[in-house]
N, C-alpha and C. Protein backbone atom coordinates (compact mmCIF):
# COMPACT_ATOMS: atom_id res chain seq x y z
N UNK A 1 -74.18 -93.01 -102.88
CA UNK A 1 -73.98 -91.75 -102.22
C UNK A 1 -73.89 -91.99 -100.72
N UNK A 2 -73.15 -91.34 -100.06
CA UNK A 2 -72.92 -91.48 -98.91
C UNK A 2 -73.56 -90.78 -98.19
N UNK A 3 -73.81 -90.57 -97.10
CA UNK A 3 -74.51 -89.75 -96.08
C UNK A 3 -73.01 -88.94 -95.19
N UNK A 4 -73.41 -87.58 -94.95
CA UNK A 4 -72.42 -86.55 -93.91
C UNK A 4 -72.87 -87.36 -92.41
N UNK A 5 -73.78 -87.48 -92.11
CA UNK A 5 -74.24 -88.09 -90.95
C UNK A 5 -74.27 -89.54 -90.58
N UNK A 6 -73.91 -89.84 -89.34
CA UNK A 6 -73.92 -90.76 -88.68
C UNK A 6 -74.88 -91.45 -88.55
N UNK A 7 -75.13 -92.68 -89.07
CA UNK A 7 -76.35 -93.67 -88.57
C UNK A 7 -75.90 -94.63 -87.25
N UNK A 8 -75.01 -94.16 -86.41
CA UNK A 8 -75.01 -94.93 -85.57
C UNK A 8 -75.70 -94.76 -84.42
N UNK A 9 -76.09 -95.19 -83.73
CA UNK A 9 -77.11 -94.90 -81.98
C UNK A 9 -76.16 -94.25 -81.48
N UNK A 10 -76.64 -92.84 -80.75
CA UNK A 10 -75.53 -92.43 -79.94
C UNK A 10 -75.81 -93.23 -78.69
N UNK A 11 -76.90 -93.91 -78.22
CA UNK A 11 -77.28 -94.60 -76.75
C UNK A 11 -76.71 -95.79 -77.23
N UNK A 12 -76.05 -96.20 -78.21
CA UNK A 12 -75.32 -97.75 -78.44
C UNK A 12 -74.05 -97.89 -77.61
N UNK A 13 -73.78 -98.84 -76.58
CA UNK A 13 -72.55 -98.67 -75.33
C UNK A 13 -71.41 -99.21 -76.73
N UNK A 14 -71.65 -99.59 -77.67
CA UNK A 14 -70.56 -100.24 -78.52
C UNK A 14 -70.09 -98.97 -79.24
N UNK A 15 -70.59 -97.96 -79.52
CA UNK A 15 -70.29 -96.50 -79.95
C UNK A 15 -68.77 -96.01 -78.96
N UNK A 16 -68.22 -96.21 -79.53
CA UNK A 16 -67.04 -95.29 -78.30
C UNK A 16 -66.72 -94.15 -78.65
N UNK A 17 -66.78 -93.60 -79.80
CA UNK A 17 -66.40 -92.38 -80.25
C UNK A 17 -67.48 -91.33 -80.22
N UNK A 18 -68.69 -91.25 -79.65
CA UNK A 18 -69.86 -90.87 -79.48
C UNK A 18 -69.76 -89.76 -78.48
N UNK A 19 -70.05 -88.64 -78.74
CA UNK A 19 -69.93 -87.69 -77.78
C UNK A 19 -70.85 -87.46 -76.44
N UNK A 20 -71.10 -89.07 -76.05
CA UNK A 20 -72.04 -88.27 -74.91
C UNK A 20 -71.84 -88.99 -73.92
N UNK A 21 -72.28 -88.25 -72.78
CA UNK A 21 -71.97 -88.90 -71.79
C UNK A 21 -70.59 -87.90 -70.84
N UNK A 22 -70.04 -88.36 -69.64
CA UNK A 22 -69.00 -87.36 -69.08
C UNK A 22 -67.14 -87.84 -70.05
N UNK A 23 -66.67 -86.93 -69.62
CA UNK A 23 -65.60 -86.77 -70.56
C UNK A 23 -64.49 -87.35 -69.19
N UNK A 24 -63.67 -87.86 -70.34
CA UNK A 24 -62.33 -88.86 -69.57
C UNK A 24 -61.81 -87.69 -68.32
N UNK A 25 -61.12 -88.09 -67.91
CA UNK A 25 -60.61 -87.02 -67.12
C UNK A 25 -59.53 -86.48 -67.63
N UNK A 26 -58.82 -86.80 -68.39
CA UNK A 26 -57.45 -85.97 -69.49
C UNK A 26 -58.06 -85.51 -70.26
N UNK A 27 -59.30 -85.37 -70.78
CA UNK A 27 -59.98 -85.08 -71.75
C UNK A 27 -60.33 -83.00 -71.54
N UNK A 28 -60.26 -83.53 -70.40
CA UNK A 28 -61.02 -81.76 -70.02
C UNK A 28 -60.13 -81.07 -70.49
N UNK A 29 -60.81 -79.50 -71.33
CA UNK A 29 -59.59 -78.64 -71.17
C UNK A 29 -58.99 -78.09 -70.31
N UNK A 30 -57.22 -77.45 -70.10
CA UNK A 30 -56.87 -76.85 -69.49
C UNK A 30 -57.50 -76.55 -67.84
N UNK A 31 -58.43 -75.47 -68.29
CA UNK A 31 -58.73 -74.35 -67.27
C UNK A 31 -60.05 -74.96 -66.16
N UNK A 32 -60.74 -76.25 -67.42
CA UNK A 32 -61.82 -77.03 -66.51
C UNK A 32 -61.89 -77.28 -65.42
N UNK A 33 -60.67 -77.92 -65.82
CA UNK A 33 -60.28 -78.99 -64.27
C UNK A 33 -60.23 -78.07 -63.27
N UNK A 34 -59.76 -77.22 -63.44
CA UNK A 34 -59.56 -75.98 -61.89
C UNK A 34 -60.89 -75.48 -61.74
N UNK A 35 -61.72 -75.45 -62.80
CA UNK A 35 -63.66 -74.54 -62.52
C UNK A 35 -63.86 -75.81 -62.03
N UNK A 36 -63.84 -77.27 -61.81
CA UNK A 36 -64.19 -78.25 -61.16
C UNK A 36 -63.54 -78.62 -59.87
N UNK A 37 -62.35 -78.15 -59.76
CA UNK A 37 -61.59 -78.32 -58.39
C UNK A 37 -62.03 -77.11 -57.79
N UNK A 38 -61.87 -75.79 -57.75
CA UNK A 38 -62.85 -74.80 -57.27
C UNK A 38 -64.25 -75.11 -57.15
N UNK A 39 -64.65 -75.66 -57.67
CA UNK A 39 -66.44 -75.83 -57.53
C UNK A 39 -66.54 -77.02 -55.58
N UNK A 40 -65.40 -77.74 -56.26
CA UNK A 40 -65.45 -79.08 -55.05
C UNK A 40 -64.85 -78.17 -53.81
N UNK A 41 -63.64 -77.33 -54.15
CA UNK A 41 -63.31 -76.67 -52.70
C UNK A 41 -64.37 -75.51 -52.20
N UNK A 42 -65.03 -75.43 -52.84
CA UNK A 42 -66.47 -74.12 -52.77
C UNK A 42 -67.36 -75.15 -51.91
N UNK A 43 -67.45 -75.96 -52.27
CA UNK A 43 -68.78 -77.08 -51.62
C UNK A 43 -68.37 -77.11 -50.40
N UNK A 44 -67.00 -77.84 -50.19
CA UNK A 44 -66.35 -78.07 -49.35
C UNK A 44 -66.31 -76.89 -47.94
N UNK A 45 -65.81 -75.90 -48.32
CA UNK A 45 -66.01 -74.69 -47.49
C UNK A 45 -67.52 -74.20 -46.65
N UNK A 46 -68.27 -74.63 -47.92
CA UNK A 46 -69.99 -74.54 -47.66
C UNK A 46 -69.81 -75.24 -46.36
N UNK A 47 -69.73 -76.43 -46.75
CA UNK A 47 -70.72 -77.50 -45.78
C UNK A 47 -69.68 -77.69 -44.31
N UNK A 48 -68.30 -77.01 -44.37
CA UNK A 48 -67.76 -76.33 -43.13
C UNK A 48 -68.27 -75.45 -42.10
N UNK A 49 -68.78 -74.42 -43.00
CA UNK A 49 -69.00 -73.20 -42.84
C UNK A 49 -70.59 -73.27 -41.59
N UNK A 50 -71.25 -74.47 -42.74
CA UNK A 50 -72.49 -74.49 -42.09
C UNK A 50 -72.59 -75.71 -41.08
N UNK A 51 -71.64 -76.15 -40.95
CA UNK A 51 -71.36 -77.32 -39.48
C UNK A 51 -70.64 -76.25 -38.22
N UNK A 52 -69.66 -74.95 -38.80
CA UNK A 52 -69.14 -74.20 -37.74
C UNK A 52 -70.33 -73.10 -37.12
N UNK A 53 -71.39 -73.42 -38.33
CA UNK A 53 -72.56 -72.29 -37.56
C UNK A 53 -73.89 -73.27 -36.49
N UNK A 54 -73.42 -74.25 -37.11
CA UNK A 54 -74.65 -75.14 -36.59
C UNK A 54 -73.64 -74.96 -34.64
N UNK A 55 -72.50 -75.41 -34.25
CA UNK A 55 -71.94 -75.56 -33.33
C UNK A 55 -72.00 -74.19 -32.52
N UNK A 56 -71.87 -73.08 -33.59
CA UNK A 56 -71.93 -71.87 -33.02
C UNK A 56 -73.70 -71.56 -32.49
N UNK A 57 -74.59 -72.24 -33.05
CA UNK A 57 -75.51 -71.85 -32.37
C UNK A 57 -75.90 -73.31 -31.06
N UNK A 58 -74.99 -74.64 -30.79
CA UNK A 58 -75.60 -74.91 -29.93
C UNK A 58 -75.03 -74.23 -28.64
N UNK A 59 -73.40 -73.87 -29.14
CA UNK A 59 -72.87 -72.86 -27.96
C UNK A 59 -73.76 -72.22 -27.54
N UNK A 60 -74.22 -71.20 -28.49
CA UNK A 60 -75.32 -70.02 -27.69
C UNK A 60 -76.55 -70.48 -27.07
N UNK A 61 -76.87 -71.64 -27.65
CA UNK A 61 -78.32 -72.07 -26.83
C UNK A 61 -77.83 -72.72 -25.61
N UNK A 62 -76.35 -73.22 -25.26
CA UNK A 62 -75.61 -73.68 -23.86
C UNK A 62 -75.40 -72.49 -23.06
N UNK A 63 -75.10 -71.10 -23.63
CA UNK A 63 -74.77 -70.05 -22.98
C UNK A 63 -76.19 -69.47 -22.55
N UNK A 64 -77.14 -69.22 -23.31
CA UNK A 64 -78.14 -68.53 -23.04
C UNK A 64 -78.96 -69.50 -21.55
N UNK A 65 -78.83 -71.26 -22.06
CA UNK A 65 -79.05 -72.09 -20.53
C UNK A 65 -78.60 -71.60 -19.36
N UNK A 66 -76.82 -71.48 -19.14
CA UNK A 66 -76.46 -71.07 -18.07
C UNK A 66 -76.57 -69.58 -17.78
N UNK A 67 -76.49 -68.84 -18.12
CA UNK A 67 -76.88 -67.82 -17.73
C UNK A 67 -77.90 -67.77 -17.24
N UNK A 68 -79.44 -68.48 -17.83
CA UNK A 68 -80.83 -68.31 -16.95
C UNK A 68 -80.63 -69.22 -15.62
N UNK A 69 -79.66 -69.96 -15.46
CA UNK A 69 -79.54 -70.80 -14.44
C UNK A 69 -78.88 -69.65 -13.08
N UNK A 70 -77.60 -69.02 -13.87
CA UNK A 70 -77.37 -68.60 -13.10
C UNK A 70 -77.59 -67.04 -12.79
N UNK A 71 -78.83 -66.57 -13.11
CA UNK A 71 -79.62 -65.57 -12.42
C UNK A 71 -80.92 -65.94 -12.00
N UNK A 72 -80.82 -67.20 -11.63
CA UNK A 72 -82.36 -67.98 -10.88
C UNK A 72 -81.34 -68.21 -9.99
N UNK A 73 -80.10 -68.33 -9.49
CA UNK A 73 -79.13 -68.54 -8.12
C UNK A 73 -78.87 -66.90 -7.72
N UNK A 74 -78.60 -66.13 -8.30
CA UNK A 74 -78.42 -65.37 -8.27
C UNK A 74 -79.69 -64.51 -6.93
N UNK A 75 -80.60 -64.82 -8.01
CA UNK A 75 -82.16 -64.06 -7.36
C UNK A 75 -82.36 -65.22 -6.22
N UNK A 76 -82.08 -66.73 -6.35
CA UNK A 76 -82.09 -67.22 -4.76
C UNK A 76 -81.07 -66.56 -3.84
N UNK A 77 -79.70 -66.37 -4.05
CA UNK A 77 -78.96 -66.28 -2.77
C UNK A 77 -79.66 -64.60 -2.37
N UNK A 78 -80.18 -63.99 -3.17
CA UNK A 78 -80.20 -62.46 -2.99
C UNK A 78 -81.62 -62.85 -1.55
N UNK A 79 -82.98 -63.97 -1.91
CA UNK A 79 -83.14 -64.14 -0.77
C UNK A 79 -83.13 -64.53 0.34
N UNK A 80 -81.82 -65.69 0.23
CA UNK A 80 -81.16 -66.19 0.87
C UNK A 80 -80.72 -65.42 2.32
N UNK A 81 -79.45 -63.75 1.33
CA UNK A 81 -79.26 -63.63 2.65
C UNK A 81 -80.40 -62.30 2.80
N UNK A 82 -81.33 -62.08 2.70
CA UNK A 82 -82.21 -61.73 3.01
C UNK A 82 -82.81 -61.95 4.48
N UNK A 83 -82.89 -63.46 4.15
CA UNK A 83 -83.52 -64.35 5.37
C UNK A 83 -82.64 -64.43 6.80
N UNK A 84 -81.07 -64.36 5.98
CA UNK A 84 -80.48 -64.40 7.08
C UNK A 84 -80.09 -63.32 7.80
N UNK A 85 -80.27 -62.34 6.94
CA UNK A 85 -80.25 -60.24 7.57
C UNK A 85 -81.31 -60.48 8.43
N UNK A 86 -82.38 -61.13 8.19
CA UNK A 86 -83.31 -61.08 8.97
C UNK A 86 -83.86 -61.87 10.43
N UNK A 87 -82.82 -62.97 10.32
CA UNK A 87 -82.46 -64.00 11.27
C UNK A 87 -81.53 -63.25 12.60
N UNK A 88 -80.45 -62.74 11.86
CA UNK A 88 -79.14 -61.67 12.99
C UNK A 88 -79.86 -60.46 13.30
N UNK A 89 -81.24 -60.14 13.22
CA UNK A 89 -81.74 -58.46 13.74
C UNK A 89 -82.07 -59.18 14.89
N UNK A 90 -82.98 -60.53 14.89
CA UNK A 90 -83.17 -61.09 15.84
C UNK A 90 -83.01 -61.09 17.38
């Protein structure tokens, strides 16, 4: 009597017809390959997305620098000519 089932190891590398493990790449159906090429252009977009935000925030931490720079010149020249309104009453 024969057995319906397989006595072979599916972890045997000499098994080739063994269903496990990733599938050939002609193997996929149809529509796969595109839920796997979408998945890679999805990643892809991600890790754009979050390198164009990382840049976007050192901009703002460069903008928010100059600006405090330049209302600490600002508030100097204001007593700047202060000093010097006060030099010409002279």
């Amino acid at each position: 009597m024969t057995s319906k089932y397989s006595t072979s190891n599916p972890f045997d590398d000499g098994d080739e017809d063994a269903p496990w493990g990733l599938p050939s790449p002609g193997v996929l159906p149809p529509g796969d390959g595109d839920l796997i090429q979408n998945a890679l252009k999805k990643e892809k977009l991600v890790s754009e997305v979050v390198a164009q935000q990382e840049g976007l925030r050192a901009l703002v931490a460069k903008i928010k620098t100059v600006q405090a720079e330049t209302d600490k010149l600002a508030k100097e020249n204001a007593v700047l000519d202060q000093y010097i309104a006060n030099l010409a009453k002279r």
